[in-house]
PDB file of N, CA and C in Angstrom:
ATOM      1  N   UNK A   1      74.605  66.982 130.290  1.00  0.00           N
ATOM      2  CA  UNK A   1      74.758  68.074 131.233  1.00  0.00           C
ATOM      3  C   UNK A   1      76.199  68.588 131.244  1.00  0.00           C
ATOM      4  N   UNK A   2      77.123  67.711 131.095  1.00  0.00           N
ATOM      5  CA  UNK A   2      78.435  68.592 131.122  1.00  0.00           C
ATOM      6  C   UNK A   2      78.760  69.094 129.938  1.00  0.00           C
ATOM      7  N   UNK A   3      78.044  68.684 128.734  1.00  0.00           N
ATOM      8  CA  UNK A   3      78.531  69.492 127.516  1.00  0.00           C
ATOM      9  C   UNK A   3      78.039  70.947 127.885  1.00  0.00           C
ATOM     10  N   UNK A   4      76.379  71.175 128.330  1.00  0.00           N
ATOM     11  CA  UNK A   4      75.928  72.350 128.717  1.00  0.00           C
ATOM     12  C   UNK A   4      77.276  72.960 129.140  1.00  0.00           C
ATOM     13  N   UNK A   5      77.820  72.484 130.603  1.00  0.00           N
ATOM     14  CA  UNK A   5      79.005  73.193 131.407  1.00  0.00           C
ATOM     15  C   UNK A   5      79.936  73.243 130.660  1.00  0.00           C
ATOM     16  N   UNK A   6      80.466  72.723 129.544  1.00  0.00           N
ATOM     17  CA  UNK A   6      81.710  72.820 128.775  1.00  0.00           C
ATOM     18  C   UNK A   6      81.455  74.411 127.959  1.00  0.00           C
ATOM     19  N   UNK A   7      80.561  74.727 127.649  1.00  0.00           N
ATOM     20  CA  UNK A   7      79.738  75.232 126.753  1.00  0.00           C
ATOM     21  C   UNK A   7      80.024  76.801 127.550  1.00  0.00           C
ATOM     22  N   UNK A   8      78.988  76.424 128.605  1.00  0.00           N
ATOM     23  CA  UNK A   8      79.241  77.782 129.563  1.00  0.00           C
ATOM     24  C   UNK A   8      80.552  78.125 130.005  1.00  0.00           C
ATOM     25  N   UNK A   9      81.299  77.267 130.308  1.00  0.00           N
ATOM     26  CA  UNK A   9      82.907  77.500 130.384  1.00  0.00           C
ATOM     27  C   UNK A   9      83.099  78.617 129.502  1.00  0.00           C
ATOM     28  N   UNK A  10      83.332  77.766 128.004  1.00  0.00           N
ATOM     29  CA  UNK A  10      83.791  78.641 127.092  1.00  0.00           C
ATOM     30  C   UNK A  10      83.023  79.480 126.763  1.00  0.00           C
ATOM     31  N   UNK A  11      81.899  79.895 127.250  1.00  0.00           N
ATOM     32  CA  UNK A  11      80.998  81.314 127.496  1.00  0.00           C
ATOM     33  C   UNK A  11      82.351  82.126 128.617  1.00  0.00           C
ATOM     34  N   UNK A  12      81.916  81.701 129.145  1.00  0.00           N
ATOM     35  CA  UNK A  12      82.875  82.516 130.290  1.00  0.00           C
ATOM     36  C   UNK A  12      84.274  82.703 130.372  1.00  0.00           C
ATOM     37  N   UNK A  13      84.689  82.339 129.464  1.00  0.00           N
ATOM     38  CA  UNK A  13      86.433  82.523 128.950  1.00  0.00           C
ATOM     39  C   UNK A  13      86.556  82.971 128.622  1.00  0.00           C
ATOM     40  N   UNK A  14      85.420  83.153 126.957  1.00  0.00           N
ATOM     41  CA  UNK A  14      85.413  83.823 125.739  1.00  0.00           C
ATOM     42  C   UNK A  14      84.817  85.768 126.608  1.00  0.00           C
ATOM     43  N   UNK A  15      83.885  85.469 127.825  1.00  0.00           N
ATOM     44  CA  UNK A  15      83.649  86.632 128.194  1.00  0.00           C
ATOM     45  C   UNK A  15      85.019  87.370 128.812  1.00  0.00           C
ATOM     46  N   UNK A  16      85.268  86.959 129.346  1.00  0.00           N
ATOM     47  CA  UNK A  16      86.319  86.960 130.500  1.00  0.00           C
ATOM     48  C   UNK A  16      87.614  88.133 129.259  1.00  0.00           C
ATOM     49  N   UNK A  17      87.799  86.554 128.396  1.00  0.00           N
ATOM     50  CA  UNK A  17      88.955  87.734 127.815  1.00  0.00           C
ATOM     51  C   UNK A  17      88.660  89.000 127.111  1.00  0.00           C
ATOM     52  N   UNK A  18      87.469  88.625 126.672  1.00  0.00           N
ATOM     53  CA  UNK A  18      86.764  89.930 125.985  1.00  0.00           C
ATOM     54  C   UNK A  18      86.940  91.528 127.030  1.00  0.00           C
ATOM     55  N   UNK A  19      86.531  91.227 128.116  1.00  0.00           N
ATOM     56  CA  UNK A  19      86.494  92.063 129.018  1.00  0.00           C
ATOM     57  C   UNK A  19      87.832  92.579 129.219  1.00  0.00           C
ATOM     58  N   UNK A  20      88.832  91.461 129.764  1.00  0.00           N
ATOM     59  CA  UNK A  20      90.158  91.997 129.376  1.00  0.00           C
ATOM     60  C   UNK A  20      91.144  92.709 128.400  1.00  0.00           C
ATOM     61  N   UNK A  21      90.340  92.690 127.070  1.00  0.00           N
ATOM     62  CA  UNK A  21      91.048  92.813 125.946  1.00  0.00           C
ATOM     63  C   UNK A  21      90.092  94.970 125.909  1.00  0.00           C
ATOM     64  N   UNK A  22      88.978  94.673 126.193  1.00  0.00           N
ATOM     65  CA  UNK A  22      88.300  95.830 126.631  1.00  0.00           C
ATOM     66  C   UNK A  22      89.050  96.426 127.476  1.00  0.00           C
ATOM     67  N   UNK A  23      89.399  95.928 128.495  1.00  0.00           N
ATOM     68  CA  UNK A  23      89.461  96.991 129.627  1.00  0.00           C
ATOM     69  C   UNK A  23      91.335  97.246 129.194  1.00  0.00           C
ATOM     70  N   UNK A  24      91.954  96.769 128.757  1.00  0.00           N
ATOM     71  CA  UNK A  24      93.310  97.321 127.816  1.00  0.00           C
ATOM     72  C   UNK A  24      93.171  98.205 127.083  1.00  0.00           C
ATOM     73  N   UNK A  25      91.932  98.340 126.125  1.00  0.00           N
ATOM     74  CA  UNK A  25      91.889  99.533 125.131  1.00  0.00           C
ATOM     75  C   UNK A  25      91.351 100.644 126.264  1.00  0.00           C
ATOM     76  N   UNK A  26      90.843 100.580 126.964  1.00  0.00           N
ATOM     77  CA  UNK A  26      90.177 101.877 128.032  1.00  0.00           C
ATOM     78  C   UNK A  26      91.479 101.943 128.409  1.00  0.00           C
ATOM     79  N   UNK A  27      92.276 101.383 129.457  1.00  0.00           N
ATOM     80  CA  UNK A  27      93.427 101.622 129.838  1.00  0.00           C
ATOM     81  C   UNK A  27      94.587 102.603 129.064  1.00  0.00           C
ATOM     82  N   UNK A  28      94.348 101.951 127.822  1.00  0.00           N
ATOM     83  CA  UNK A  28      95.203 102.504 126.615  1.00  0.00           C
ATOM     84  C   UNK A  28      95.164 104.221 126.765  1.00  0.00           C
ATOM     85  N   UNK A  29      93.507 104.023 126.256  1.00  0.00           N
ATOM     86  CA  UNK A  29      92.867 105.353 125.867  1.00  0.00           C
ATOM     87  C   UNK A  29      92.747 106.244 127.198  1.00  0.00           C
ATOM     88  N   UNK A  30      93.381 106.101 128.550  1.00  0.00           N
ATOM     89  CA  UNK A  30      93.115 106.763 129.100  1.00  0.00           C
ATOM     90  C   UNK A  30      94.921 107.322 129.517  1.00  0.00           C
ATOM     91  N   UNK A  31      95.524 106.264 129.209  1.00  0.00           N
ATOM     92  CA  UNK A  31      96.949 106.740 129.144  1.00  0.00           C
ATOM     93  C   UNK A  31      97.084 108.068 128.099  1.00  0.00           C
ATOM     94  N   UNK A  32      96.439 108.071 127.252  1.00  0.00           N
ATOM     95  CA  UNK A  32      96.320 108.950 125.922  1.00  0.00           C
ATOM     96  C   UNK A  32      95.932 110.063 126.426  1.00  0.00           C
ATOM     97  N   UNK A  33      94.856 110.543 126.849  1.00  0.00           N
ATOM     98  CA  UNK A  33      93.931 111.303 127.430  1.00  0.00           C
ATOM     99  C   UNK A  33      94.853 112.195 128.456  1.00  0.00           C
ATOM    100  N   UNK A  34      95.588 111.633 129.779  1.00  0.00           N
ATOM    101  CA  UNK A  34      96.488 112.109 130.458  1.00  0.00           C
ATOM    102  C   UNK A  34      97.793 112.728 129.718  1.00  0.00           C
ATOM    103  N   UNK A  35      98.354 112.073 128.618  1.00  0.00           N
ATOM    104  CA  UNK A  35      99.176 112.415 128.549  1.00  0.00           C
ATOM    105  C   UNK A  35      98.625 113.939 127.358  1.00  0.00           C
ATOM    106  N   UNK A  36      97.503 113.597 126.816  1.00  0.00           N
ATOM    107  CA  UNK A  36      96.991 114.936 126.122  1.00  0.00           C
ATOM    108  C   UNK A  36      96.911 115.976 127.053  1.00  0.00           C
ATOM    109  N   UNK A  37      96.447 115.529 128.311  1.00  0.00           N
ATOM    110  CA  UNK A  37      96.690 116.909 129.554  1.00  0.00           C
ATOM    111  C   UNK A  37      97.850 117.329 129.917  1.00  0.00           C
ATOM    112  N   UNK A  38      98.597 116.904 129.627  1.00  0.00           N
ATOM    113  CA  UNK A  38      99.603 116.988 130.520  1.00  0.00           C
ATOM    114  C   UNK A  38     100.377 117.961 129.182  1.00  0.00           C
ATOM    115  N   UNK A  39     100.465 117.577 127.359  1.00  0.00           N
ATOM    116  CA  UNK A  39     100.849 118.504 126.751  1.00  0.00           C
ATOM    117  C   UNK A  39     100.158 120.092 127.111  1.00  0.00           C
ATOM    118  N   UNK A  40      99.115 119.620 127.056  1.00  0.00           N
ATOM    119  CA  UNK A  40      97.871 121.124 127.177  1.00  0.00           C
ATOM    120  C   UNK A  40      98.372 121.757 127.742  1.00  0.00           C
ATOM    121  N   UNK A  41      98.742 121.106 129.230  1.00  0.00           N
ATOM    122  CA  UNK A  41      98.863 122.201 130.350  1.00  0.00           C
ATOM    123  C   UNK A  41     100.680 123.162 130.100  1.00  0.00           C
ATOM    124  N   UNK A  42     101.627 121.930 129.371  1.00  0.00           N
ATOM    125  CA  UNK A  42     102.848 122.495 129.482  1.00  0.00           C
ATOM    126  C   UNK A  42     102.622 123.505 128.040  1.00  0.00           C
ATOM    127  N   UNK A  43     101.674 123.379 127.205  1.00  0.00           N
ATOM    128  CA  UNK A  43     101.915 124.641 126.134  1.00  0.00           C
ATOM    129  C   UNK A  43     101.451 125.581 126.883  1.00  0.00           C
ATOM    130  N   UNK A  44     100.301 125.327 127.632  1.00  0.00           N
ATOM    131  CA  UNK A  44      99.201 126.532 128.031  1.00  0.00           C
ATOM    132  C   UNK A  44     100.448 127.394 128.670  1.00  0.00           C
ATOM    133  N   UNK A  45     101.743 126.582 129.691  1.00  0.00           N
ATOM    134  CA  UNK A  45     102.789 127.586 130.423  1.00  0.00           C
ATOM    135  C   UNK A  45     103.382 127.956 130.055  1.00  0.00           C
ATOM    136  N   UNK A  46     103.578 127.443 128.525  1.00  0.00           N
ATOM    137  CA  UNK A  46     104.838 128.100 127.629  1.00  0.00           C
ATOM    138  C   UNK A  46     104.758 129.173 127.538  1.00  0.00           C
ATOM    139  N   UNK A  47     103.234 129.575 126.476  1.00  0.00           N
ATOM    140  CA  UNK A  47     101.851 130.601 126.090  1.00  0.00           C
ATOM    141  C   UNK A  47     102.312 131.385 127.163  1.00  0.00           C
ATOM    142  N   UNK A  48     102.200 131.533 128.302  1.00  0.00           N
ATOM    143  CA  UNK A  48     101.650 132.407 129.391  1.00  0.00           C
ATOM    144  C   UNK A  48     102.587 132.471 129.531  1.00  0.00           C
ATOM    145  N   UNK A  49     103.949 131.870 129.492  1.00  0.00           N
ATOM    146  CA  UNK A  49     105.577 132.667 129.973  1.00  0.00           C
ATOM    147  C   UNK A  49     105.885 133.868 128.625  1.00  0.00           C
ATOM    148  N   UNK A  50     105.441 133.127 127.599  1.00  0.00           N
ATOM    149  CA  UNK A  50     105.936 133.440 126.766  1.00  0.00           C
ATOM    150  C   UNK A  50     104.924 135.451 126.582  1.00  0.00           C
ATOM    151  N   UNK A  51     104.000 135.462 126.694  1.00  0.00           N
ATOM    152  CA  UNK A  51     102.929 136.768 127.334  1.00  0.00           C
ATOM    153  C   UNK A  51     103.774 137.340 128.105  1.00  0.00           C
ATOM    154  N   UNK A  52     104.009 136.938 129.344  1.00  0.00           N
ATOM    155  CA  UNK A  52     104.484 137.371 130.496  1.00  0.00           C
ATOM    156  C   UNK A  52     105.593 138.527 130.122  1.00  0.00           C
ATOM    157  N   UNK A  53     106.314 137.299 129.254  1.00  0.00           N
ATOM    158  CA  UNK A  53     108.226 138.503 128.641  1.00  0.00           C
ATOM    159  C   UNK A  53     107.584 139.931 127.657  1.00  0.00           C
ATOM    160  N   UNK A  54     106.584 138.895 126.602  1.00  0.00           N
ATOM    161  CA  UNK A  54     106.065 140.366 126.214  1.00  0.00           C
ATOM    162  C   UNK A  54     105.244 141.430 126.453  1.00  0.00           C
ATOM    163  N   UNK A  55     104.531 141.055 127.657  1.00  0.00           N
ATOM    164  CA  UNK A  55     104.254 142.324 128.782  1.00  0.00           C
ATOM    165  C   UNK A  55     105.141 143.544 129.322  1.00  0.00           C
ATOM    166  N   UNK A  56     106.122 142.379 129.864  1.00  0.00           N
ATOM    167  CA  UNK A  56     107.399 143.232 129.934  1.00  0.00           C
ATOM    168  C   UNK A  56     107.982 144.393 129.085  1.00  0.00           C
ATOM    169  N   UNK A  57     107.657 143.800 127.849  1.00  0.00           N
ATOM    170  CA  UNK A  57     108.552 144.586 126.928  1.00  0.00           C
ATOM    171  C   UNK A  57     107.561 146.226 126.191  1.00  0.00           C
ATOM    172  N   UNK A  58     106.360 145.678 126.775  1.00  0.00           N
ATOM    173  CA  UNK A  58     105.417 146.440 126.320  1.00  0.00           C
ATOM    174  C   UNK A  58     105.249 147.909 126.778  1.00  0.00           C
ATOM    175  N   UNK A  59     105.235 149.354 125.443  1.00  0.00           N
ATOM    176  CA  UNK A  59     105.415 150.435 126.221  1.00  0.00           C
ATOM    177  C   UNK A  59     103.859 151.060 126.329  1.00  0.00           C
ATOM    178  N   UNK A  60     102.805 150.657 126.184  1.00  0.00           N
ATOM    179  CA  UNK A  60     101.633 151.487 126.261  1.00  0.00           C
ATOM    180  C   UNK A  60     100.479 150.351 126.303  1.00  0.00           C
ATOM    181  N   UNK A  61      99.606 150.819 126.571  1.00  0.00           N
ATOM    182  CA  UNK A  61      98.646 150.390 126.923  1.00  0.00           C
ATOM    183  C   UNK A  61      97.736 149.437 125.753  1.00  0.00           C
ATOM    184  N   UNK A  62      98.263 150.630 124.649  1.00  0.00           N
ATOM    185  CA  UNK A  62      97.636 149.502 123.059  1.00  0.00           C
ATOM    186  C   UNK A  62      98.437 148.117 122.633  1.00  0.00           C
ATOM    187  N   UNK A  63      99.891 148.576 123.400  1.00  0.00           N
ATOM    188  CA  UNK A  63     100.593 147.038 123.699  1.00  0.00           C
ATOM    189  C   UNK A  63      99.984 145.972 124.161  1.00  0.00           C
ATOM    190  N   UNK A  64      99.639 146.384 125.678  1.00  0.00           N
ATOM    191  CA  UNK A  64      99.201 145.763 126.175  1.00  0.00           C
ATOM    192  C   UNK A  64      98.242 144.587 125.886  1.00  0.00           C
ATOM    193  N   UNK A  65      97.306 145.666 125.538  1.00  0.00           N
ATOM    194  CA  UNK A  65      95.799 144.670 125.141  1.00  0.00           C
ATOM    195  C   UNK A  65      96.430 143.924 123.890  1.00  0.00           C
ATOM    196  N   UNK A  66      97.037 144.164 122.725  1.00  0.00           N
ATOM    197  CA  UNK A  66      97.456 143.463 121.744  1.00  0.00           C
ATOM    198  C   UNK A  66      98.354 142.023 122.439  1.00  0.00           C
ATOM    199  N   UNK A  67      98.546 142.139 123.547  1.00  0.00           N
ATOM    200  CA  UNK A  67      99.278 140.916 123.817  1.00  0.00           C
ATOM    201  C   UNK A  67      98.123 140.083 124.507  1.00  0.00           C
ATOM    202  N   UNK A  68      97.207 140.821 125.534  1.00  0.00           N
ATOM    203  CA  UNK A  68      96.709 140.192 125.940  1.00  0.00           C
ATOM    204  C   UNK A  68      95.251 139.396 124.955  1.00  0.00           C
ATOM    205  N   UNK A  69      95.111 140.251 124.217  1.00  0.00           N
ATOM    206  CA  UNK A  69      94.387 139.559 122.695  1.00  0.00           C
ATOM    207  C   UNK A  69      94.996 138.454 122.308  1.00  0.00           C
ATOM    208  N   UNK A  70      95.864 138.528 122.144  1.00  0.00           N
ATOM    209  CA  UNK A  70      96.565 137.729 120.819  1.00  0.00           C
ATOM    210  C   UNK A  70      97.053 135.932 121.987  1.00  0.00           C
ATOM    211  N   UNK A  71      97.109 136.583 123.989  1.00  0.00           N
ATOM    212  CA  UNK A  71      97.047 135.250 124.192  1.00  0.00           C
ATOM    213  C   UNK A  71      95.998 134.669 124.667  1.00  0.00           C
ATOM    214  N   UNK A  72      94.905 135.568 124.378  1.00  0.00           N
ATOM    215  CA  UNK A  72      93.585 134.550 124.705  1.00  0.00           C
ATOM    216  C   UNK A  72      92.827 133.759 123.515  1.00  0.00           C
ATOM    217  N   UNK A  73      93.257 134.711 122.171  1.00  0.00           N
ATOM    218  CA  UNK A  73      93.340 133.831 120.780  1.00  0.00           C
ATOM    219  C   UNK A  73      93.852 132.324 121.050  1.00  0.00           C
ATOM    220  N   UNK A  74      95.381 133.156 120.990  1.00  0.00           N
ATOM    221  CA  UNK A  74      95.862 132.069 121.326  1.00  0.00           C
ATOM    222  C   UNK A  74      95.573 130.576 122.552  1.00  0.00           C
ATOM    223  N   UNK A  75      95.336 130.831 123.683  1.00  0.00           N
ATOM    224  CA  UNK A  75      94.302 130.154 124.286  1.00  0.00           C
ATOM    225  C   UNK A  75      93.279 129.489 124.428  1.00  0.00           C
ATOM    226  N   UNK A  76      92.182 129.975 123.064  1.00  0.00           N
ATOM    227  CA  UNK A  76      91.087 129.358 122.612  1.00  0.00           C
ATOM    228  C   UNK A  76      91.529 128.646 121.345  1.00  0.00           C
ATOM    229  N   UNK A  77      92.195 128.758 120.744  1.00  0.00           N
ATOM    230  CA  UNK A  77      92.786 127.947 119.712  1.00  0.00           C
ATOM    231  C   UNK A  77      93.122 126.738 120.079  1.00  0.00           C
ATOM    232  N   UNK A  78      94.199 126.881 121.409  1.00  0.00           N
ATOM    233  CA  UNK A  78      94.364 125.458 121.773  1.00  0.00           C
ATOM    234  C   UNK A  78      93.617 124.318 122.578  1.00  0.00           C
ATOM    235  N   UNK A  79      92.446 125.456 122.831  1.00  0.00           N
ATOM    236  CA  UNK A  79      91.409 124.738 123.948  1.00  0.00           C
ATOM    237  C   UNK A  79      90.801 124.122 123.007  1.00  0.00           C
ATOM    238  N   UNK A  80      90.359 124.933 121.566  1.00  0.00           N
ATOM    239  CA  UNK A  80      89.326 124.272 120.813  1.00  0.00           C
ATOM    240  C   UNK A  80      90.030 122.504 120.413  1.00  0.00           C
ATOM    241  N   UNK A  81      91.481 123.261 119.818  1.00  0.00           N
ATOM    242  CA  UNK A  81      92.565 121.697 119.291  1.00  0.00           C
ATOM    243  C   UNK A  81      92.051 120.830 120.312  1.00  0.00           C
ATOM    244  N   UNK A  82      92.178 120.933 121.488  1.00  0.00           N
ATOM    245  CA  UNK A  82      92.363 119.710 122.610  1.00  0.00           C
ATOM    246  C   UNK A  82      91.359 119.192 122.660  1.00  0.00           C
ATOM    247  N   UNK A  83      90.303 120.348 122.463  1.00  0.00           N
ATOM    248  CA  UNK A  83      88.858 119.521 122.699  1.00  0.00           C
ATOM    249  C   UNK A  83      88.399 118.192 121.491  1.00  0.00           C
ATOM    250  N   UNK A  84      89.001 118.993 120.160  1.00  0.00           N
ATOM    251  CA  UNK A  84      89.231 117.532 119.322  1.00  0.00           C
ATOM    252  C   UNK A  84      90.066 116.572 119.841  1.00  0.00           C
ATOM    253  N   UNK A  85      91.387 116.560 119.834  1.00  0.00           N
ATOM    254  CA  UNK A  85      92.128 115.772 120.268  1.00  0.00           C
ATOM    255  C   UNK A  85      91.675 114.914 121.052  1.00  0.00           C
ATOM    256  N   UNK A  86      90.746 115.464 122.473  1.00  0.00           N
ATOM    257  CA  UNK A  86      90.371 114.381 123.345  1.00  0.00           C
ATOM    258  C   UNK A  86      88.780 113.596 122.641  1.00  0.00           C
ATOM    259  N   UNK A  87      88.153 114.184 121.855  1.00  0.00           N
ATOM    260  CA  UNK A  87      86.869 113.254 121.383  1.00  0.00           C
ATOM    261  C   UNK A  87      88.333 112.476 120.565  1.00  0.00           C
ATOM    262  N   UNK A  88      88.844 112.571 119.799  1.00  0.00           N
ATOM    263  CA  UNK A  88      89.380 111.781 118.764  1.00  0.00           C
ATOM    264  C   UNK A  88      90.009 110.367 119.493  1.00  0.00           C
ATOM    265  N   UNK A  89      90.296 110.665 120.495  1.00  0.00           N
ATOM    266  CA  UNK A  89      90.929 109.970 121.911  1.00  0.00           C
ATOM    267  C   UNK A  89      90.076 109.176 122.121  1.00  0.00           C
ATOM    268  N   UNK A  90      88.737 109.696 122.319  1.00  0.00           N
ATOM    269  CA  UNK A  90      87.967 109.131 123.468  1.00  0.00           C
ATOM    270  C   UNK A  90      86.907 107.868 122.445  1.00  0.00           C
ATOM    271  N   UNK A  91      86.206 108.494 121.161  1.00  0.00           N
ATOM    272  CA  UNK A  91      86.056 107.463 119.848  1.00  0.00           C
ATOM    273  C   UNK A  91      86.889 106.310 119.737  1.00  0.00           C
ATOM    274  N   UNK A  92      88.741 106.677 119.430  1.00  0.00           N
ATOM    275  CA  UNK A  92      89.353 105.330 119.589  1.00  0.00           C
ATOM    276  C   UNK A  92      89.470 104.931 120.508  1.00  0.00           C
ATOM    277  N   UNK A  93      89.014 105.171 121.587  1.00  0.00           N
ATOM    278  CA  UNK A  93      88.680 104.019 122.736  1.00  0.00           C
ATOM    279  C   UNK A  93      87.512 102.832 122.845  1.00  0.00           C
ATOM    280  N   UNK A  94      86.990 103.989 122.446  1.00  0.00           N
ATOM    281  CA  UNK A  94      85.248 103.437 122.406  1.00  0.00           C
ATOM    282  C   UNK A  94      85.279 102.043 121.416  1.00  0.00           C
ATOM    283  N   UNK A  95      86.094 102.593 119.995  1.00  0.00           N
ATOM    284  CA  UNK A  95      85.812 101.720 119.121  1.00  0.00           C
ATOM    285  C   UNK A  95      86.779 100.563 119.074  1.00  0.00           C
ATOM    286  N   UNK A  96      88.004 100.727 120.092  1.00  0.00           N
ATOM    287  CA  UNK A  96      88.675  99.682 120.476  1.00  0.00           C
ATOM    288  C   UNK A  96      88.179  98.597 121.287  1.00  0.00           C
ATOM    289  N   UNK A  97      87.272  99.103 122.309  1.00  0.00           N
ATOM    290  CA  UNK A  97      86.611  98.538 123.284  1.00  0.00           C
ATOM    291  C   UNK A  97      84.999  97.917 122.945  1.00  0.00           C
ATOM    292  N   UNK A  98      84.994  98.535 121.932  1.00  0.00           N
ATOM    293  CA  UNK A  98      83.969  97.313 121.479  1.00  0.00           C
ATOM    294  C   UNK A  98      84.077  96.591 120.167  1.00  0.00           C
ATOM    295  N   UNK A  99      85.432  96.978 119.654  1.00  0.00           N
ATOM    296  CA  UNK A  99      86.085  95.883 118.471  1.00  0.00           C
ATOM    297  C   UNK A  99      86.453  94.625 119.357  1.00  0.00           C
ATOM    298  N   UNK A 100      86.987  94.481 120.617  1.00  0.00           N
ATOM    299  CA  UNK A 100      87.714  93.190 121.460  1.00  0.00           C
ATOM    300  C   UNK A 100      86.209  93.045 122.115  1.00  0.00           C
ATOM    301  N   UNK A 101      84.784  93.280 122.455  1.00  0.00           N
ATOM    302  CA  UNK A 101      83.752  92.524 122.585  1.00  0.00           C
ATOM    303  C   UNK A 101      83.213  92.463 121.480  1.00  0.00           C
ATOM    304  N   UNK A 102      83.742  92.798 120.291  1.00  0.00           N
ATOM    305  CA  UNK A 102      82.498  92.241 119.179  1.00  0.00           C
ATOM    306  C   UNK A 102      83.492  91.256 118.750  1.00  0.00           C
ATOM    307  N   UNK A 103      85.155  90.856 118.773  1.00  0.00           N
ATOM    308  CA  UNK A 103      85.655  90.039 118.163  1.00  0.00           C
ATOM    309  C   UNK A 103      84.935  89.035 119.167  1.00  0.00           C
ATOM    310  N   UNK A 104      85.297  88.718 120.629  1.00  0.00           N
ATOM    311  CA  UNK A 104      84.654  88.080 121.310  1.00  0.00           C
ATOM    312  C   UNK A 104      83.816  86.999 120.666  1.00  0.00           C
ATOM    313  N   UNK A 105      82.635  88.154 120.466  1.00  0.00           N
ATOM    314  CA  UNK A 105      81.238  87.367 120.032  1.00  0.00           C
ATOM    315  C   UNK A 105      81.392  86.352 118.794  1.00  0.00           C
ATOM    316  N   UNK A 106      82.179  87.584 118.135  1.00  0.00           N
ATOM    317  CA  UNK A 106      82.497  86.324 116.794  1.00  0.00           C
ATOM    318  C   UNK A 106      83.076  85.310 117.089  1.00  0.00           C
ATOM    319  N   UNK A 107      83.917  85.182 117.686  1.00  0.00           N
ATOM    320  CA  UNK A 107      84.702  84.200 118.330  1.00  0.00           C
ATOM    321  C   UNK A 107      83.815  82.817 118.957  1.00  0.00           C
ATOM    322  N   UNK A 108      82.897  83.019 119.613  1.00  0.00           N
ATOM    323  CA  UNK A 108      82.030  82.526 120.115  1.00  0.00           C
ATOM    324  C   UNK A 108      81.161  81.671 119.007  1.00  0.00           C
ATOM    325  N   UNK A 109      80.359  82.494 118.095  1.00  0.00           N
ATOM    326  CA  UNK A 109      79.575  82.609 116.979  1.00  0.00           C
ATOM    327  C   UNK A 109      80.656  81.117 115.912  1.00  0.00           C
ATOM    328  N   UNK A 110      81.816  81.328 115.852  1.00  0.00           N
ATOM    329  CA  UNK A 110      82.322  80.393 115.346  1.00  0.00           C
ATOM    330  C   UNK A 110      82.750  79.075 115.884  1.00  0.00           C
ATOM    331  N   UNK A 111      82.950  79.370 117.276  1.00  0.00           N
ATOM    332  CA  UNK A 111      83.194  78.155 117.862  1.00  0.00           C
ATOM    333  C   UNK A 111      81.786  77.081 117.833  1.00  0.00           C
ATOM    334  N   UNK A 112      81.117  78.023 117.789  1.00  0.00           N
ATOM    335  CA  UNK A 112      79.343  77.380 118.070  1.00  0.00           C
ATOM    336  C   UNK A 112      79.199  76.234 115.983  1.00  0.00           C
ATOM    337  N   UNK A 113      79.348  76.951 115.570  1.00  0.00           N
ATOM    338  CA  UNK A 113      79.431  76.528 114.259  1.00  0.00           C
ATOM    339  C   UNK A 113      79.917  75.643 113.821  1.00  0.00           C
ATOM    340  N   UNK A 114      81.388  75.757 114.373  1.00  0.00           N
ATOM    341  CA  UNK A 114      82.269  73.834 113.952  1.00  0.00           C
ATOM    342  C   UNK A 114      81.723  73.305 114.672  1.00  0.00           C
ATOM    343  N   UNK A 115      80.287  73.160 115.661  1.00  0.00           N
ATOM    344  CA  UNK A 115      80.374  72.281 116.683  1.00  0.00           C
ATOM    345  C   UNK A 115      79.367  71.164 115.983  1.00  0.00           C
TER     346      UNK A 115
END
C-alpha cells in the first residue's frame, strides 16, 4: 500500500510541475500578446499623427481623400500583420504548454519503466 502512495506522490509532483511549467509558457505568451498591443496601438498613433500633419498640409479635396486612403490602407495592413502576429503568439503558447505536459508524461512513462 505505500508503494501505491509513493507512486501517486510522484503522480502528483510529476502533475503539479507539469502544470507549473504550463502555466509559465501561458504566462510567457501572454506577456507577448500585451506587449504586441501595446506596439499596435503606439504605430496605430504614429499612423494617425503622422495623417493628421498631412491633412494639414493638404490643398483640395483630392488631397484629402488620397491621405485619407492611403491611412486606412495603411491601417488594414497593420491590422491584418497583428492579426498574424497574435495567432503566431498564441500557437507558441499553445505548443509550449503542451510540450511541458507532454514532457511531464514522458517523464512519468520513464520513471514507470526503470521501476
Amino acid at each position: 500500500m505505500t508503494k501505491s502512495t509513493g507512486t501517486d506522490e510522484e503522480r502528483l509532483r510529476t502533475a503539479s510541475q507539469a502544470s507549473m511549467h504550463a502555466g509559465s509558457a501561458v504566462a510567457e505568451g501572454l506577456q507577448d500578446i500585451a506587449q504586441a498591443w501595446a506596439d499596435y496601438a503606439q504605430q496605430m498613433m504614429q499612423r494617425t499623427t503622422e495623417a493628421t500633419q498631412a491633412l494639414v498640409k493638404c490643398q483640395n479635396i483630392n488631397d484629402v481623400l488620397g491621405v485619407q486612403a492611403e491611412l486606412m490602407r495603411g491601417h488594414l495592413q497593420a491590422f491584418l500583420d497583428q492579426s498574424t502576429k497574435l495567432a503566431e503568439i498564441t500557437n507558441r503558447m499553445a505548443a509550449r504548454s503542451m510540450d511541458a505536459i507532454r514532457g511531464s508524461g514522458g517523464e512519468e512513462k520513464d520513471q514507470a519503466s526503470t521501476r
